[in-house]
C-alpha atoms as a PDB file:
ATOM      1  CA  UNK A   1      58.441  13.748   4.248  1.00  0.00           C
ATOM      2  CA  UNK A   2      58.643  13.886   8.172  1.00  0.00           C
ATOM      3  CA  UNK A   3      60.325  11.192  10.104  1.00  0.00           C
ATOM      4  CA  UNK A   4      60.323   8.903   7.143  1.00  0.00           C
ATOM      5  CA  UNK A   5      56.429   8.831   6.579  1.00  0.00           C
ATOM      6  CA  UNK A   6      55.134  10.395   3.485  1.00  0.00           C
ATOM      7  CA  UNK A   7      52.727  13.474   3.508  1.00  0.00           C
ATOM      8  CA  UNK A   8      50.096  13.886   1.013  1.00  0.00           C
ATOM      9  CA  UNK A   9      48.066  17.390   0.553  1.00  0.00           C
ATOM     10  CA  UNK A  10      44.707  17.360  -1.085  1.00  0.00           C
ATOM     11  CA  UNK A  11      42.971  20.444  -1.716  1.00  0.00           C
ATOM     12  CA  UNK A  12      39.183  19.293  -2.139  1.00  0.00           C
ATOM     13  CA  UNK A  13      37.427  22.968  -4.709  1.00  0.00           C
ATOM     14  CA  UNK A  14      34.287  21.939  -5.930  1.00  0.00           C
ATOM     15  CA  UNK A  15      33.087  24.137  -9.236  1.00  0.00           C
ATOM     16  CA  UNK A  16      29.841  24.964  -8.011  1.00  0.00           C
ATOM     17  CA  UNK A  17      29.019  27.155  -4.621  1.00  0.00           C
ATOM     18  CA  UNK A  18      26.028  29.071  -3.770  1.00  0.00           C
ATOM     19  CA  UNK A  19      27.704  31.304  -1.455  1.00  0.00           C
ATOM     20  CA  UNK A  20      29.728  32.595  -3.543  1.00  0.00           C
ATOM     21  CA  UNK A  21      29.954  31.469  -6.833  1.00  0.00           C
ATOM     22  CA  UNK A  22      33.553  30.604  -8.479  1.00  0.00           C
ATOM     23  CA  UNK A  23      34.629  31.344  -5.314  1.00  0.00           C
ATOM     24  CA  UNK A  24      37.820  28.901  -5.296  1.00  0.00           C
ATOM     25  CA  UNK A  25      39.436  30.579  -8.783  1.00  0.00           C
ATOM     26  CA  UNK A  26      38.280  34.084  -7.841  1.00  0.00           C
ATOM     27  CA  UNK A  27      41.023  36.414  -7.868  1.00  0.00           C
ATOM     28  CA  UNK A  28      42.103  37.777  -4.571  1.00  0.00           C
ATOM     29  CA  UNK A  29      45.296  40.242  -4.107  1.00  0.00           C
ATOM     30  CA  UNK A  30      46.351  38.874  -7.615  1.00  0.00           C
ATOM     31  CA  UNK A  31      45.785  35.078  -8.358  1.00  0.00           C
ATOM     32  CA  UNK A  32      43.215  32.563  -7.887  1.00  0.00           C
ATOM     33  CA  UNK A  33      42.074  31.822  -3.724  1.00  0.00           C
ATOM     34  CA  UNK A  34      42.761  28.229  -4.718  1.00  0.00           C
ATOM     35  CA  UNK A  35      46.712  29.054  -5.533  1.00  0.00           C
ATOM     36  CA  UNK A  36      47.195  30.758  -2.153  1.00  0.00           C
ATOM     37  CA  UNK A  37      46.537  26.839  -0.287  1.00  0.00           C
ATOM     38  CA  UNK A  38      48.783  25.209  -3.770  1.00  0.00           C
ATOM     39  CA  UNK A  39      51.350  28.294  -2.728  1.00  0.00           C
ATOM     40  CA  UNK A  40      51.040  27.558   1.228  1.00  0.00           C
ATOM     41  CA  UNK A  41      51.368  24.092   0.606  1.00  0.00           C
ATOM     42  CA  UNK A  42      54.393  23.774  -1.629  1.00  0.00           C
ATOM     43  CA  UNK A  43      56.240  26.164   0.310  1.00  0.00           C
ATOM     44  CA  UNK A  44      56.285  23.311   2.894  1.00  0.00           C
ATOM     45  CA  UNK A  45      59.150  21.816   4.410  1.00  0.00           C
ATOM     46  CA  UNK A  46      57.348  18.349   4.892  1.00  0.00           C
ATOM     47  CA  UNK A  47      54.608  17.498   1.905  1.00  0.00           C
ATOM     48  CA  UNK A  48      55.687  14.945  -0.422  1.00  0.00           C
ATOM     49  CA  UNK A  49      52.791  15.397  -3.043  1.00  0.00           C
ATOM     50  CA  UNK A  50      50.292  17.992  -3.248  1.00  0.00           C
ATOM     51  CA  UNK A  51      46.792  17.029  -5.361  1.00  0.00           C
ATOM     52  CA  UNK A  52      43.579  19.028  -6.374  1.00  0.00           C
ATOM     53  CA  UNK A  53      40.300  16.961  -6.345  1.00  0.00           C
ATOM     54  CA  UNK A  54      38.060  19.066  -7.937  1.00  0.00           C
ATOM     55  CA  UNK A  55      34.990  18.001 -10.517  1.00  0.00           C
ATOM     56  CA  UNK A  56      35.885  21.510 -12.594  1.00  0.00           C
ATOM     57  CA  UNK A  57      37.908  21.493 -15.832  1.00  0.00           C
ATOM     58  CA  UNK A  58      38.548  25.082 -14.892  1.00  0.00           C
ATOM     59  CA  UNK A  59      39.514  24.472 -11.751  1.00  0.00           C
ATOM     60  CA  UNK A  60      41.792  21.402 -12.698  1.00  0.00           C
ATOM     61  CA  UNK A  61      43.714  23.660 -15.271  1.00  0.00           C
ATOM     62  CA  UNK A  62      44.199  26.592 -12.959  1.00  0.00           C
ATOM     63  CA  UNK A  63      45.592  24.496  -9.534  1.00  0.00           C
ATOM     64  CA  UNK A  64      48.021  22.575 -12.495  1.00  0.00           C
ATOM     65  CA  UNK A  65      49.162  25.911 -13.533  1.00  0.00           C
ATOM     66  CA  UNK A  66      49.989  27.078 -10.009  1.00  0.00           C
ATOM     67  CA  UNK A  67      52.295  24.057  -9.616  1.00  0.00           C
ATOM     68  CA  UNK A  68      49.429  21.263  -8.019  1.00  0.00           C
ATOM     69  CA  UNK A  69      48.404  17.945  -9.527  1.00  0.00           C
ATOM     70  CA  UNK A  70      44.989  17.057 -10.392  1.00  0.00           C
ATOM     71  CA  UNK A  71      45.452  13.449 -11.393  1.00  0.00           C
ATOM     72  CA  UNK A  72      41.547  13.094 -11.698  1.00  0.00           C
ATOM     73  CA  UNK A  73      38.287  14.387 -11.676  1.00  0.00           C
ATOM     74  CA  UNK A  74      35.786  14.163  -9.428  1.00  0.00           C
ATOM     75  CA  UNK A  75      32.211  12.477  -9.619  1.00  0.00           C
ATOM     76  CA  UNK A  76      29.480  14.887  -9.392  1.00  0.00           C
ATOM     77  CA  UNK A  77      27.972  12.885  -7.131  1.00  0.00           C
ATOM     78  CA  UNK A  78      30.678  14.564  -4.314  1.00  0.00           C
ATOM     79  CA  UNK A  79      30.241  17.756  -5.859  1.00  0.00           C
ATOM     80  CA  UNK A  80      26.975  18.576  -4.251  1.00  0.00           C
ATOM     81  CA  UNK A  81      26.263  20.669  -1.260  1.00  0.00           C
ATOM     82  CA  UNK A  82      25.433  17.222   0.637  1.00  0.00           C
ATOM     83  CA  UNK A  83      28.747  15.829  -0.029  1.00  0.00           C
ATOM     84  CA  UNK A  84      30.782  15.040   3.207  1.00  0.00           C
ATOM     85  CA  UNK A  85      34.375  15.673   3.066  1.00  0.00           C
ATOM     86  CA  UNK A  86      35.294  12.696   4.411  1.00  0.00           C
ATOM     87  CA  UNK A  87      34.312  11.096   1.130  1.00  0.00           C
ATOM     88  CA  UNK A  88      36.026  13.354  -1.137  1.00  0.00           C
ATOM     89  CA  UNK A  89      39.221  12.760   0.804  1.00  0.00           C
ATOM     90  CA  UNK A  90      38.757   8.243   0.661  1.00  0.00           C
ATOM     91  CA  UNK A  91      37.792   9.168  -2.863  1.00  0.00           C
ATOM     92  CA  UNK A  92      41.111  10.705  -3.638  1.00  0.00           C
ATOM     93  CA  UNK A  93      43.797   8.170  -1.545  1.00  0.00           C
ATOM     94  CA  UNK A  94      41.538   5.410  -3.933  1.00  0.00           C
ATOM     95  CA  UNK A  95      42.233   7.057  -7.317  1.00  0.00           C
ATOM     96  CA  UNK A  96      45.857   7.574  -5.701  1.00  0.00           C
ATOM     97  CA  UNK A  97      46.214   3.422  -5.410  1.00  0.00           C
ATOM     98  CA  UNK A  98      49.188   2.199  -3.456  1.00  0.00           C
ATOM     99  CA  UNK A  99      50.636   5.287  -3.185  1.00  0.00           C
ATOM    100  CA  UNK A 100      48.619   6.311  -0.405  1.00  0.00           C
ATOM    101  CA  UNK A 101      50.178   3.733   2.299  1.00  0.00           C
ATOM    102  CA  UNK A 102      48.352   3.566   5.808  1.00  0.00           C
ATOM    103  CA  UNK A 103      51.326   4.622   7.838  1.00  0.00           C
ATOM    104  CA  UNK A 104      51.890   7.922   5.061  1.00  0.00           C
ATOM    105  CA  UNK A 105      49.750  11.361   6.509  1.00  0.00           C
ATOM    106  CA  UNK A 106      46.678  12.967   4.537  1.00  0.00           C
ATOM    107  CA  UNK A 107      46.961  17.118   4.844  1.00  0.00           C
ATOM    108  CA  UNK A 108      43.517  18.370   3.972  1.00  0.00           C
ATOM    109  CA  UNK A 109      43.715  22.082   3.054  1.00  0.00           C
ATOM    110  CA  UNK A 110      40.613  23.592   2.634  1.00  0.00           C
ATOM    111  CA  UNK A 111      40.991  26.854  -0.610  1.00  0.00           C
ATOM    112  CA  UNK A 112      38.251  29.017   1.495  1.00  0.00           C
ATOM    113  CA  UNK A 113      41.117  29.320   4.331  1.00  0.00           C
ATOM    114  CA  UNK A 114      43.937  31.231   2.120  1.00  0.00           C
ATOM    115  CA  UNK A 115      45.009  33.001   5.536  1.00  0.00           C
ATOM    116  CA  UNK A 116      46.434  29.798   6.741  1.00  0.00           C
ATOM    117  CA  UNK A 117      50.451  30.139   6.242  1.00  0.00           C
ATOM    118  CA  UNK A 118      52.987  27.493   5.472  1.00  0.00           C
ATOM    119  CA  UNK A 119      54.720  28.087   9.140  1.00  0.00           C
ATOM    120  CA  UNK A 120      51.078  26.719  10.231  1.00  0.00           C
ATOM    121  CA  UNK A 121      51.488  23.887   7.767  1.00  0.00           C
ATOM    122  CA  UNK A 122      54.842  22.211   8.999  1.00  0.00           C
ATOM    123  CA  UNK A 123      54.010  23.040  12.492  1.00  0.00           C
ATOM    124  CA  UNK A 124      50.508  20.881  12.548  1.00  0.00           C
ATOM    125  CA  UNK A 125      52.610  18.311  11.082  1.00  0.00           C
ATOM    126  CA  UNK A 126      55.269  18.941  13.667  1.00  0.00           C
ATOM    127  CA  UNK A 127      52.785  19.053  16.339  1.00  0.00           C
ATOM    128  CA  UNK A 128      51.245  15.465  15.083  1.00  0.00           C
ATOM    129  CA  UNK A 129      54.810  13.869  15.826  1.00  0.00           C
ATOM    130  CA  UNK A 130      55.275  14.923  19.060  1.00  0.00           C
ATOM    131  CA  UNK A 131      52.691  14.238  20.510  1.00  0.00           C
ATOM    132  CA  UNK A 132      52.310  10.691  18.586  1.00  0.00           C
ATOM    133  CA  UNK A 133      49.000  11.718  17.996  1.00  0.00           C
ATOM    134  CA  UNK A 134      46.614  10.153  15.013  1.00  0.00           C
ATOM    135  CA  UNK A 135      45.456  13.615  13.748  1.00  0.00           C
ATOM    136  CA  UNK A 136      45.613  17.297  14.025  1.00  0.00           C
ATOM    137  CA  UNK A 137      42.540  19.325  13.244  1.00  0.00           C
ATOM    138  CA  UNK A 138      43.269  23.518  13.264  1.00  0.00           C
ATOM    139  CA  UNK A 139      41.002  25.673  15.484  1.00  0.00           C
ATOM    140  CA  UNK A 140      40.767  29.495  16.523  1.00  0.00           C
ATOM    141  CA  UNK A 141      39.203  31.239  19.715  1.00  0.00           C
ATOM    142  CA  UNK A 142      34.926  31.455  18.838  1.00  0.00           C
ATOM    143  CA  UNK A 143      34.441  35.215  17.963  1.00  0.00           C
ATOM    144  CA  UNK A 144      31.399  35.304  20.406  1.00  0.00           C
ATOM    145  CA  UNK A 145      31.199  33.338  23.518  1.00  0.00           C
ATOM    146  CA  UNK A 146      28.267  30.590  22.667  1.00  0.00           C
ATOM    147  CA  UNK A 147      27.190  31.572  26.666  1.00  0.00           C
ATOM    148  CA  UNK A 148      26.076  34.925  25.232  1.00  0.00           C
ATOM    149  CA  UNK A 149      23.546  32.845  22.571  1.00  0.00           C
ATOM    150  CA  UNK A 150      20.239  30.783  22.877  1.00  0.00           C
ATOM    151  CA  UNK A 151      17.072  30.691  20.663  1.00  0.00           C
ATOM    152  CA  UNK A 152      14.248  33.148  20.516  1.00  0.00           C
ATOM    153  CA  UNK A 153      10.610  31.957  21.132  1.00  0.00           C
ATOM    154  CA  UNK A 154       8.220  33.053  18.482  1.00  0.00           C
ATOM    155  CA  UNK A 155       6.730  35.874  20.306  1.00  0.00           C
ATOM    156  CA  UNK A 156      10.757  37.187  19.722  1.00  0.00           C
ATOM    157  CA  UNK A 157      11.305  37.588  23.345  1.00  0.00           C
ATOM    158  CA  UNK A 158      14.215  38.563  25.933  1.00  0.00           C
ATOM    159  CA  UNK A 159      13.031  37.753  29.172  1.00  0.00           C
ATOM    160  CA  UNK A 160      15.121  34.484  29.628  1.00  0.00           C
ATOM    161  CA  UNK A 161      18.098  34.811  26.838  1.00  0.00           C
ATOM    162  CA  UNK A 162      20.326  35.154  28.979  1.00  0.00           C
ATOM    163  CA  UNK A 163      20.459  32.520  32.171  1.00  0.00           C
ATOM    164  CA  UNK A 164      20.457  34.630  35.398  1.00  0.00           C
ATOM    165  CA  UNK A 165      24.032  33.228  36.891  1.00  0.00           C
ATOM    166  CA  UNK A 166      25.601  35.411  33.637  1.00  0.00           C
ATOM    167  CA  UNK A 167      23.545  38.695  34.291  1.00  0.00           C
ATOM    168  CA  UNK A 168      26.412  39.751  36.727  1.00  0.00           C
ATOM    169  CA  UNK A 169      29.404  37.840  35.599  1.00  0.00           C
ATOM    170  CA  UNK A 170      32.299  39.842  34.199  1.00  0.00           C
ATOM    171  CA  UNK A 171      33.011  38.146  30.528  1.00  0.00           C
ATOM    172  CA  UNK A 172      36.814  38.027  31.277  1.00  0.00           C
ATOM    173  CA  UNK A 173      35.933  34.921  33.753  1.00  0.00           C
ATOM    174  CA  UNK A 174      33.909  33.068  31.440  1.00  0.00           C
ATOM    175  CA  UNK A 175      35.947  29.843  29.883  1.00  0.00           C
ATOM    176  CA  UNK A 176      37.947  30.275  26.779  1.00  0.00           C
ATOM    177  CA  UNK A 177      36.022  28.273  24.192  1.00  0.00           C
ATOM    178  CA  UNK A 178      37.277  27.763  20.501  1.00  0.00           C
ATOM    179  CA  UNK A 179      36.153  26.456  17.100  1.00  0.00           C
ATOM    180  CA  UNK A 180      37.061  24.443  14.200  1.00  0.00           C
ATOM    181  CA  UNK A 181      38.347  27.182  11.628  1.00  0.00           C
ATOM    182  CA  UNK A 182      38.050  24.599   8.836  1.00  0.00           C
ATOM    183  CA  UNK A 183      41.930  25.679   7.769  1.00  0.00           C
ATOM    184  CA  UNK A 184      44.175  22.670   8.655  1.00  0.00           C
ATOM    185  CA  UNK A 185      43.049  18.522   9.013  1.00  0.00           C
ATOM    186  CA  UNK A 186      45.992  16.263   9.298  1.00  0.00           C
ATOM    187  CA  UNK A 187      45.798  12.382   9.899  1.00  0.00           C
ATOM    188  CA  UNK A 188      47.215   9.034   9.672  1.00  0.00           C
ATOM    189  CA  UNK A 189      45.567   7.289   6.612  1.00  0.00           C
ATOM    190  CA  UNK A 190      45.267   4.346   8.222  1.00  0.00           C
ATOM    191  CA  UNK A 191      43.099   6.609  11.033  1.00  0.00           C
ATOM    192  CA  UNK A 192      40.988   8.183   8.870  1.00  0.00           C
ATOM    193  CA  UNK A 193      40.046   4.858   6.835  1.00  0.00           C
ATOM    194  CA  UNK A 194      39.290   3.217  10.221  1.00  0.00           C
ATOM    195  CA  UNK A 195      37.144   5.877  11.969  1.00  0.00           C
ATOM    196  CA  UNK A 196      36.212   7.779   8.720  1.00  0.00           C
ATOM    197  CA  UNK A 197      36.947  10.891  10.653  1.00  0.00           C
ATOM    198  CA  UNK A 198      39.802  13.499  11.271  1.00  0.00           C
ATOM    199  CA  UNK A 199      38.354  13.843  15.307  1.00  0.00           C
ATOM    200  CA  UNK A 200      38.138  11.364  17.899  1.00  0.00           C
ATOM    201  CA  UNK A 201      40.439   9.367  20.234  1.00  0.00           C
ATOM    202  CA  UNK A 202      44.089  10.744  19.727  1.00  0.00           C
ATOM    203  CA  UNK A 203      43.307  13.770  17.900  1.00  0.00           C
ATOM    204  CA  UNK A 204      44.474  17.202  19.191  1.00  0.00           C
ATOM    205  CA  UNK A 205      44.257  20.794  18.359  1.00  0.00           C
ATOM    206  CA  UNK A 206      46.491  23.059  16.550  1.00  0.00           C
ATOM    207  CA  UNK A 207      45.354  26.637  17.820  1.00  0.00           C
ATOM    208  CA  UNK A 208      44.648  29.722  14.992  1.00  0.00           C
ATOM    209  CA  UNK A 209      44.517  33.403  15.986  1.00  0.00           C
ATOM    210  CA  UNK A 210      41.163  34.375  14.601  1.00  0.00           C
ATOM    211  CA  UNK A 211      42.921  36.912  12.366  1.00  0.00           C
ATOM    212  CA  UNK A 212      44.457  33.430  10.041  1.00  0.00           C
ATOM    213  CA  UNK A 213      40.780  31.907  10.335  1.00  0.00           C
ATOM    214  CA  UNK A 214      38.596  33.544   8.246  1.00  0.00           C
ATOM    215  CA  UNK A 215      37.108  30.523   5.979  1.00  0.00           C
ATOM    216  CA  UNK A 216      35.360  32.277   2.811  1.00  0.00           C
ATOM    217  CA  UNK A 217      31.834  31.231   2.305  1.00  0.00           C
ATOM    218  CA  UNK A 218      30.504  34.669   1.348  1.00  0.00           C
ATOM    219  CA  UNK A 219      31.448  38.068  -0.858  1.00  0.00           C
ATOM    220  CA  UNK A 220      31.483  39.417   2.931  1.00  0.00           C
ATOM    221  CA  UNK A 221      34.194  36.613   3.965  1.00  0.00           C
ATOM    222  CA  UNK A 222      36.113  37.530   0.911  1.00  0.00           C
ATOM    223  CA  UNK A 223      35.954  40.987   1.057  1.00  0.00           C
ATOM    224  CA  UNK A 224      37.588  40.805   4.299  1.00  0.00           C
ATOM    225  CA  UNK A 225      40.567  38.764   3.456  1.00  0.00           C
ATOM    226  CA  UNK A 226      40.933  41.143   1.124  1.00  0.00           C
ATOM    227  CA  UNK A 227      41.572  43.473   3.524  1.00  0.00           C
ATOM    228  CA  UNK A 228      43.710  41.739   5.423  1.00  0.00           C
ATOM    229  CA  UNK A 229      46.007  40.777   3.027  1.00  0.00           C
ATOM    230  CA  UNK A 230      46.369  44.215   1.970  1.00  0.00           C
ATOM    231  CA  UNK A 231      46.775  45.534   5.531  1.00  0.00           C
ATOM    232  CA  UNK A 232      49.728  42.977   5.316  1.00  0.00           C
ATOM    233  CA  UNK A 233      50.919  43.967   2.175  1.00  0.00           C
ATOM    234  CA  UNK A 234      51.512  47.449   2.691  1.00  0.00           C
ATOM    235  CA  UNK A 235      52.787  46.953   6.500  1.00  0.00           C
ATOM    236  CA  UNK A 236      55.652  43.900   5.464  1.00  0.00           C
ATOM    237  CA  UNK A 237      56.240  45.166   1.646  1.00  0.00           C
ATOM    238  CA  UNK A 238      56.212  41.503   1.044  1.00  0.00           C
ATOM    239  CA  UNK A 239      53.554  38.299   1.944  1.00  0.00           C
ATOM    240  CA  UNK A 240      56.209  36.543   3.444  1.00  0.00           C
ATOM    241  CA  UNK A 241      55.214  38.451   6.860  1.00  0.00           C
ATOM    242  CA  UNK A 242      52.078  37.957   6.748  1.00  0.00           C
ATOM    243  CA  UNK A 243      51.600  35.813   9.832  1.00  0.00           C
ATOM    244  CA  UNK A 244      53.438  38.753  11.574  1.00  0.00           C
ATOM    245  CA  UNK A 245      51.370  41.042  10.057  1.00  0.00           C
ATOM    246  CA  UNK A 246      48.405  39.411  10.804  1.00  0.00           C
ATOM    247  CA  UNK A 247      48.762  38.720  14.400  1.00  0.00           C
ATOM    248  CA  UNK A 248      51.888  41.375  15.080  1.00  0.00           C
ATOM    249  CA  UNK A 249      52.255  40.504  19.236  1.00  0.00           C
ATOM    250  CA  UNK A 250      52.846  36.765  18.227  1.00  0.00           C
ATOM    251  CA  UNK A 251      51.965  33.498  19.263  1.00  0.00           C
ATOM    252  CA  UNK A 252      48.029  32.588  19.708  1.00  0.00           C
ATOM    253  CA  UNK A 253      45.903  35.207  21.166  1.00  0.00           C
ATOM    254  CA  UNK A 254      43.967  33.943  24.491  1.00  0.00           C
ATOM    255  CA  UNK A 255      41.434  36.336  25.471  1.00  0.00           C
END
């Protein structure tokens, strides 16, 4: 609970993925990715209640055995690739009933971002008070400026990829742009029923460094977390640095 309002986390981990399948109860560094968003999320200073909605047995056993609920399972008609998440998070605040009040917050955390850390957690929802804002969404710096991209005719080629103005400007001037890193969505209920969104009007954004953004949709994605979370293993002895380990000069990188 923050300021008297009641914060619900749902963790949406469908069964099936194409990416990479039984990605969300894959083991990385030593337990399931799912139980490294129920671990993040419990560790919390602020949620109330912390819910799986998956449409997996499997799944359903493993989050309750890592200390989450999963009060219900989902339809497989938002188990599909087309599902929006939107409707797996209405789906869930109607199985929860009246316990899901409009003035209470919804914390969607996302199992494919297990490099989000609970000091990210509490301060989204921090962030979401003071600046009486409806909803916080998480983002990170874009890897690649988007200036440095454009399509490629069929004939595959160069001549105008690049507009001329950027041929001689230095790539420390261009703007800073950033991205959704899919880690963190946090919003009024009553917003979210009413727009059926987490952006728009009154939303704001809680800046990632790109090295707590990697959101695992491949056996490439994974294998890098991997990495990382052994590069922050040996360097802290424990995971309880690992937002220090992980971005060691502190605070959000802008460059």
């Amino acid at each position: 609970m923050y300021n008297g309002r009641d914060i619900l986390a749902v963790i949406p981990a469908r069964g099936g993925s194409k990416g990479l399948p039984g990605k969300n109860i894959r083991m990385l560094a030593g337990k399931p990715l799912i139980a490294w968003s129920i671990e993040a999320a419990k560790a919390s200073r602020y949620v109330d209640r912390l819910i799986v909605s998956t449409d997996s047995v499997e799944i359903a056993d493993t989050a309750k055995q890592w200390g989450a609920e999963a009060p219900f399972l989902r339809p497989a008609n938002l188990a599909t690739d087309e599902a929006k998440g939107m409707d797996v998070v209405l789906h869930a605040l109607e199985q929860l009933g009246p316990t899901s009040s409009s003035s209470s917050l919804v914390l969607l955390l996302q199992p494919t971002s297990p490099l989000r850390t609970t000091d990210d957690i509490d301060k989204a929802l921090e962030m979401l008070e003071q600046k009486e804002a409806q909803a916080i969404v998480s983002v990170c710096q874009v890897e690649h400026h988007p200036w440095w991209s454009n399509t490629l005719p069929l004939d595959g080629s160069l001549a105008d990829f690049i507009r001329p103005e950027l041929r001689t400007t230095n790539r420390q001037s261009l703007p800073i742009y950033f991205r959704l890193n899919g880690a963190i969505y946090l919003a009024n209920i009553g917003f979210i029923k009413e727009t059926q969104s987490f952006l728009g009007q009154g939303c704001y954004a809680y800046v990632m460094p790109q090295e707590r953004s990697v959101d695992i949709d491949s056996l490439l994605d994974f294998r890098l977390v991997e990495t990382l979370l052994g590069q922050a293993t040996l360097r802290e002895g424990t995971l309880d640095g690992l937002a220090q380990a992980l971005n060691p000069t502190g605070g959000e990188r802008r460059h």
